[in-house]
PDB file of N, CA and C in Angstrom:
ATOM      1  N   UNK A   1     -12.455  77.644  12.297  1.00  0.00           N
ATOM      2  CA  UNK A   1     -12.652  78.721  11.340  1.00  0.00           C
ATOM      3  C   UNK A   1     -11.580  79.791  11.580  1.00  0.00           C
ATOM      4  N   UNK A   2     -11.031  80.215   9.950  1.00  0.00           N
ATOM      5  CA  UNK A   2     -10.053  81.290  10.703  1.00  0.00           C
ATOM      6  C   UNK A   2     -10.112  82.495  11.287  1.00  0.00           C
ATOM      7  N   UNK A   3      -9.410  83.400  11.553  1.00  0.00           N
ATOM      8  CA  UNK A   3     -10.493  84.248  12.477  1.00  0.00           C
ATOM      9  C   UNK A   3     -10.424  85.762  11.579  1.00  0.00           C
ATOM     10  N   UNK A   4      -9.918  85.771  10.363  1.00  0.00           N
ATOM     11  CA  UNK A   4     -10.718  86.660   9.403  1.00  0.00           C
ATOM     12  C   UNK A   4     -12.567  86.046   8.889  1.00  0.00           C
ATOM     13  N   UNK A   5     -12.118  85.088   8.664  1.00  0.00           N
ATOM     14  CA  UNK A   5     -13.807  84.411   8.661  1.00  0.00           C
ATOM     15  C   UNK A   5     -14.554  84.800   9.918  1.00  0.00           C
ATOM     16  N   UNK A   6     -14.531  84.727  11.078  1.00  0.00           N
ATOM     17  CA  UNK A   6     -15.042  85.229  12.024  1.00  0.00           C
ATOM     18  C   UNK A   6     -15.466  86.561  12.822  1.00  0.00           C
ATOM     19  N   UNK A   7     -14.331  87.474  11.690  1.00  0.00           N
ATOM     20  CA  UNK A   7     -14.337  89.013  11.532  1.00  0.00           C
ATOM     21  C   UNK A   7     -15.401  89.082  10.220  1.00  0.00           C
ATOM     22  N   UNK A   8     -15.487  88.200   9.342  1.00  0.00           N
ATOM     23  CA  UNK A   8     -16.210  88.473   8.500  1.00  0.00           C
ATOM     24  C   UNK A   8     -17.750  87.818   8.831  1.00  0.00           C
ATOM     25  N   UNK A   9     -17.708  87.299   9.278  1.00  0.00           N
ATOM     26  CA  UNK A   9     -19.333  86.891   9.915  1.00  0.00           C
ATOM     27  C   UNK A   9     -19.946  87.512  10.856  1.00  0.00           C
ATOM     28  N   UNK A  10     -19.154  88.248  11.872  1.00  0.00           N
ATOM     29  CA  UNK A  10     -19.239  89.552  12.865  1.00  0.00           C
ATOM     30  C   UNK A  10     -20.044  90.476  12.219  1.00  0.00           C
ATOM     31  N   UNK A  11     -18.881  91.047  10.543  1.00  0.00           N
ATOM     32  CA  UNK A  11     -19.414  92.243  10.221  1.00  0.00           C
ATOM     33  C   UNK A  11     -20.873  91.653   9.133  1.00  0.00           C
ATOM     34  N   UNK A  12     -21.319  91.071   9.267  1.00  0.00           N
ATOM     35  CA  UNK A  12     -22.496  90.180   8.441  1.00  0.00           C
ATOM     36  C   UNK A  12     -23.719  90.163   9.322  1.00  0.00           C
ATOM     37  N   UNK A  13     -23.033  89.979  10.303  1.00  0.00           N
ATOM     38  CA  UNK A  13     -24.471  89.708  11.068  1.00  0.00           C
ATOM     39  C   UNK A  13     -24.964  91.402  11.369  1.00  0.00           C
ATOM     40  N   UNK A  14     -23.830  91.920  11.703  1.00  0.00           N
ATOM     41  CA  UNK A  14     -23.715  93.441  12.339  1.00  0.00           C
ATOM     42  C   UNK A  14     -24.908  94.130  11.677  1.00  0.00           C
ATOM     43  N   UNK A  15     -24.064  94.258  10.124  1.00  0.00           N
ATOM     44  CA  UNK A  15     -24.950  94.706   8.295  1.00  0.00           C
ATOM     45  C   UNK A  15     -26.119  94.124   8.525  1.00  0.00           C
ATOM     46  N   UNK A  16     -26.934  92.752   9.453  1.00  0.00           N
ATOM     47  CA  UNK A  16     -28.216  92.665   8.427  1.00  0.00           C
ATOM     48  C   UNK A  16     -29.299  93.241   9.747  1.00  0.00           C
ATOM     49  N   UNK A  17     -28.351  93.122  10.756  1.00  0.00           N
ATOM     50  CA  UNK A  17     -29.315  94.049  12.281  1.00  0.00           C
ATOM     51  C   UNK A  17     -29.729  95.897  11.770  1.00  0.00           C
ATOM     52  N   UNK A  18     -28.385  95.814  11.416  1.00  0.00           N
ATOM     53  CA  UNK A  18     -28.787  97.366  10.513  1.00  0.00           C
ATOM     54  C   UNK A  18     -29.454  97.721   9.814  1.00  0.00           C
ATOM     55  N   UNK A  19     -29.929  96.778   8.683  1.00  0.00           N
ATOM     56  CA  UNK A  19     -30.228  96.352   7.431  1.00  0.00           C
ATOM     57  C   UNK A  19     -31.687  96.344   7.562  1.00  0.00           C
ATOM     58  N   UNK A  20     -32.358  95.291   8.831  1.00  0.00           N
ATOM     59  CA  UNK A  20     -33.745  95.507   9.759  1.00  0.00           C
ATOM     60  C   UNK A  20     -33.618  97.111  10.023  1.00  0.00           C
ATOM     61  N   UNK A  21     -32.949  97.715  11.112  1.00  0.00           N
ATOM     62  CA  UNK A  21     -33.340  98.888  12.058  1.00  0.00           C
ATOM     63  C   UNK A  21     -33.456 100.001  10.941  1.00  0.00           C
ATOM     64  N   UNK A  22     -32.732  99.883   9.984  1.00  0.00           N
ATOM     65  CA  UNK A  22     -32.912 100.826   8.555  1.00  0.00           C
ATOM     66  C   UNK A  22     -34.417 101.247   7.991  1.00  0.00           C
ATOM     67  N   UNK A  23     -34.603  99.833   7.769  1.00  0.00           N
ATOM     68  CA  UNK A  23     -35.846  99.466   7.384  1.00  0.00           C
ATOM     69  C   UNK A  23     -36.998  99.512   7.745  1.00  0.00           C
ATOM     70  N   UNK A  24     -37.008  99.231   9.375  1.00  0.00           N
ATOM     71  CA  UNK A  24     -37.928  99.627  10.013  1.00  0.00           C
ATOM     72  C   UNK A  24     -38.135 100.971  10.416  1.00  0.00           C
ATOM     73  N   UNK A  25     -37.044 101.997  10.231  1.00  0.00           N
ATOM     74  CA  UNK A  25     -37.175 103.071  10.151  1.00  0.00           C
ATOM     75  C   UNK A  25     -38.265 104.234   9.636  1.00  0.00           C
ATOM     76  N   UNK A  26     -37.847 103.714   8.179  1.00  0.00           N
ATOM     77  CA  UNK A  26     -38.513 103.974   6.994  1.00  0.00           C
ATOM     78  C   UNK A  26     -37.173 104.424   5.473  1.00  0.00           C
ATOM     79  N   UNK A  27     -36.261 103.592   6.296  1.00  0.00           N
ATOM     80  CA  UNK A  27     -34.588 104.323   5.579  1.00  0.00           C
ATOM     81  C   UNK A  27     -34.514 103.772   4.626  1.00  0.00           C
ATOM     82  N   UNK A  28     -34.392 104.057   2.944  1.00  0.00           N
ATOM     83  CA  UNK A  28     -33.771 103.485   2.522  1.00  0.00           C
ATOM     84  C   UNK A  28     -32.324 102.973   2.375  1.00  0.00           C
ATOM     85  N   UNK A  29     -31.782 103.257   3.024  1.00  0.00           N
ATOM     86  CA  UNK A  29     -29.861 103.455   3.696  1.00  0.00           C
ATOM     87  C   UNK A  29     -29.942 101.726   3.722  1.00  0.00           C
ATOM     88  N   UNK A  30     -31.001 101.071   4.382  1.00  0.00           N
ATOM     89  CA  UNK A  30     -30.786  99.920   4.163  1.00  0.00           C
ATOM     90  C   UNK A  30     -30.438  98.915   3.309  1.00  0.00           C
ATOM     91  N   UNK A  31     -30.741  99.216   2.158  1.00  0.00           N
ATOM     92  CA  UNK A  31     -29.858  98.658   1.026  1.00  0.00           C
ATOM     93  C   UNK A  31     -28.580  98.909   0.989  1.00  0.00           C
ATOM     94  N   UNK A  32     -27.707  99.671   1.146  1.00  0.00           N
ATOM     95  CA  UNK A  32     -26.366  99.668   1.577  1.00  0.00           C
ATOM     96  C   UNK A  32     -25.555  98.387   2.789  1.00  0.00           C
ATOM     97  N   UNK A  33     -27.133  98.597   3.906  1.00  0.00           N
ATOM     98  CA  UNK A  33     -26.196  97.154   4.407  1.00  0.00           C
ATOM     99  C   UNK A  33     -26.383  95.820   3.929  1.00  0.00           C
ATOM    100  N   UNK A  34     -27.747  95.995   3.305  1.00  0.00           N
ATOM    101  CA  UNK A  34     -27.823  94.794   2.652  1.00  0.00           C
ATOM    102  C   UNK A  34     -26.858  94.404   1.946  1.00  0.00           C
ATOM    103  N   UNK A  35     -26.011  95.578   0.967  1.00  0.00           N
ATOM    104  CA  UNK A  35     -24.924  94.741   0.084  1.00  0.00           C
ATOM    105  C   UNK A  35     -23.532  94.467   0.858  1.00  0.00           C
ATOM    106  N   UNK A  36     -23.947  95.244   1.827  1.00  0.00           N
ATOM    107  CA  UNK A  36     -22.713  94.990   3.022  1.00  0.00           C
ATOM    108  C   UNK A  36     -22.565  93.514   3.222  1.00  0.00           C
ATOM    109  N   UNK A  37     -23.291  93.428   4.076  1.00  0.00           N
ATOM    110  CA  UNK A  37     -24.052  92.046   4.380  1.00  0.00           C
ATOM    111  C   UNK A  37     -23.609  90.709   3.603  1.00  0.00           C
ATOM    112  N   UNK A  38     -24.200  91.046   1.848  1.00  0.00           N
ATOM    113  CA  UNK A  38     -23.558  90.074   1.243  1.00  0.00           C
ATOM    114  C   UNK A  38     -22.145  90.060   0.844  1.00  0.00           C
ATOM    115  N   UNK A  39     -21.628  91.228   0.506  1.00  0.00           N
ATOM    116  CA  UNK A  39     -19.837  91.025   0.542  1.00  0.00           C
ATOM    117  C   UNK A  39     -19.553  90.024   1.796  1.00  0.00           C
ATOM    118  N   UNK A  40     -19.877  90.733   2.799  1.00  0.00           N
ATOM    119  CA  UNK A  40     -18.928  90.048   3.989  1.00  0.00           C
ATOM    120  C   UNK A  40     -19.175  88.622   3.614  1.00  0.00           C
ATOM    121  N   UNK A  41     -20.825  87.957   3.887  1.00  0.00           N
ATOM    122  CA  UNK A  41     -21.287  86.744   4.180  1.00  0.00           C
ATOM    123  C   UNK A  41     -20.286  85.940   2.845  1.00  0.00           C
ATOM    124  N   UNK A  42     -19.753  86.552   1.388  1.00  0.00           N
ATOM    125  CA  UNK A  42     -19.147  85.969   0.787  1.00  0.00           C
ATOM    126  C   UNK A  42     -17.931  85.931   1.030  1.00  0.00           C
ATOM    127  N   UNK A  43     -17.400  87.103   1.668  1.00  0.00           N
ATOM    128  CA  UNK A  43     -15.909  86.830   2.633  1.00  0.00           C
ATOM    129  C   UNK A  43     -15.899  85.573   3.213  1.00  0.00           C
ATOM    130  N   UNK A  44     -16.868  85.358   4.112  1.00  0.00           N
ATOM    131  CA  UNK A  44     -16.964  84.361   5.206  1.00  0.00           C
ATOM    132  C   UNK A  44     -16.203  83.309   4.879  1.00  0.00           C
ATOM    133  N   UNK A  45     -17.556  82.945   3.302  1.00  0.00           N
ATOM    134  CA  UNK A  45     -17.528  81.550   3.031  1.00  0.00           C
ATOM    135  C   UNK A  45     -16.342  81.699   2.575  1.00  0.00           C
ATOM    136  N   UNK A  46     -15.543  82.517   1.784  1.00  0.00           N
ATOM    137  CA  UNK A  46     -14.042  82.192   1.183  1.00  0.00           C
ATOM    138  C   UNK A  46     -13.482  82.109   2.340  1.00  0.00           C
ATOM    139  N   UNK A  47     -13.226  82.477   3.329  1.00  0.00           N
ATOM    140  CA  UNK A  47     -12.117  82.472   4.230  1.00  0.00           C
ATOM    141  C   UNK A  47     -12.376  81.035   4.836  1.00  0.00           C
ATOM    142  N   UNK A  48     -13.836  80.948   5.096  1.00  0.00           N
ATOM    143  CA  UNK A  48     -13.639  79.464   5.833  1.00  0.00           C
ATOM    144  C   UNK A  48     -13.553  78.098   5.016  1.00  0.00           C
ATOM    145  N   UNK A  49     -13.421  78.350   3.917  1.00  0.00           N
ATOM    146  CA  UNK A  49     -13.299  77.503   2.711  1.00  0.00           C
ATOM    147  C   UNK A  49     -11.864  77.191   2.765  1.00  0.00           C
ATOM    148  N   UNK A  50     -11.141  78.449   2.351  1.00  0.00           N
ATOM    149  CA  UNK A  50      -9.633  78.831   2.440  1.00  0.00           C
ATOM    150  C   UNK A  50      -8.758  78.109   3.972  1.00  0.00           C
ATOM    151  N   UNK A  51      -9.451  78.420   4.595  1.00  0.00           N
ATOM    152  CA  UNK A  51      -8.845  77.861   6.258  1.00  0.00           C
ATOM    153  C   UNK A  51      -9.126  76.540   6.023  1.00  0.00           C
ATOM    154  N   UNK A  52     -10.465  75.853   5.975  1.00  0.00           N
ATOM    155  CA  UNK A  52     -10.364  74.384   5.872  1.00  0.00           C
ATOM    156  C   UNK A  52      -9.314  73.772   5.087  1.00  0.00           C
ATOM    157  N   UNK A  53      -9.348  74.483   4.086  1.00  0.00           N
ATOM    158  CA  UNK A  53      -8.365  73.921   3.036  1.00  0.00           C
ATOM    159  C   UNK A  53      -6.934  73.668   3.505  1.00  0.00           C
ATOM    160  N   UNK A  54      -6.490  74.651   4.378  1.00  0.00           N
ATOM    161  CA  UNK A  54      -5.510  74.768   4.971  1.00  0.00           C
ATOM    162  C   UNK A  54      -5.196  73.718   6.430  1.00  0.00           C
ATOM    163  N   UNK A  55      -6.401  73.263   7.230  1.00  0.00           N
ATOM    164  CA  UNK A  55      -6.731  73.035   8.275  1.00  0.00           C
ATOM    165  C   UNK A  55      -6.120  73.683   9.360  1.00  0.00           C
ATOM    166  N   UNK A  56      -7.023  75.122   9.048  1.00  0.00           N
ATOM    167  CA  UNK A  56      -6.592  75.833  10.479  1.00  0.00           C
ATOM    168  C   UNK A  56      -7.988  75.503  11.178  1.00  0.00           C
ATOM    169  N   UNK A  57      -7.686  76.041  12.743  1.00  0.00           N
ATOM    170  CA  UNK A  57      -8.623  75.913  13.601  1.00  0.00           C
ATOM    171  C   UNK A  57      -8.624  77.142  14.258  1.00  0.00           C
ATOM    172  N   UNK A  58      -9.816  77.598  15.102  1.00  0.00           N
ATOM    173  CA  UNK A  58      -9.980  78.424  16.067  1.00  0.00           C
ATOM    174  C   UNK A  58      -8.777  78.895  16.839  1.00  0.00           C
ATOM    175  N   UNK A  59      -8.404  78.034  17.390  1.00  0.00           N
ATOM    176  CA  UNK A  59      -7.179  78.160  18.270  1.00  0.00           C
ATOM    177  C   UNK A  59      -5.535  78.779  17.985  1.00  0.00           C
ATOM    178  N   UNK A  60      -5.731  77.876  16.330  1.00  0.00           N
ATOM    179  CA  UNK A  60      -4.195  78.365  15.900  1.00  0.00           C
ATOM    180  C   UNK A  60      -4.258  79.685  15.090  1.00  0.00           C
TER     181      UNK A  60
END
């Protein structure tokens, strides 16, 4: 996976921990990471779509 995909799954997971602690708050602020959340998670999939396509790997 390339490693913008991996910056983008970082900030995805980051958005939906927030997204809970918001929520459990009583915040509505949490909807903000929620849409966070889904931008990135659709970053993801393009980038790792994009990299396969390419056949990059982790490494390179």
């Amino acid at each position: 996976m390339p490693r913008l995909a991996l910056y983008a799954l970082t900030v995805c997971i980051l958005s939906v921990a927030a997204a809970v602690v918001s929520f459990a708050q009583g915040s509505w602020l949490g909807i903000v990471w929620v849409l966070l959340a889904g931008v990135s998670s659709n970053m993801t999939w393009y980038y790792a779509r994009k990299g396969k396509a390419r056949g990059d790997s982790v490494s390179g």
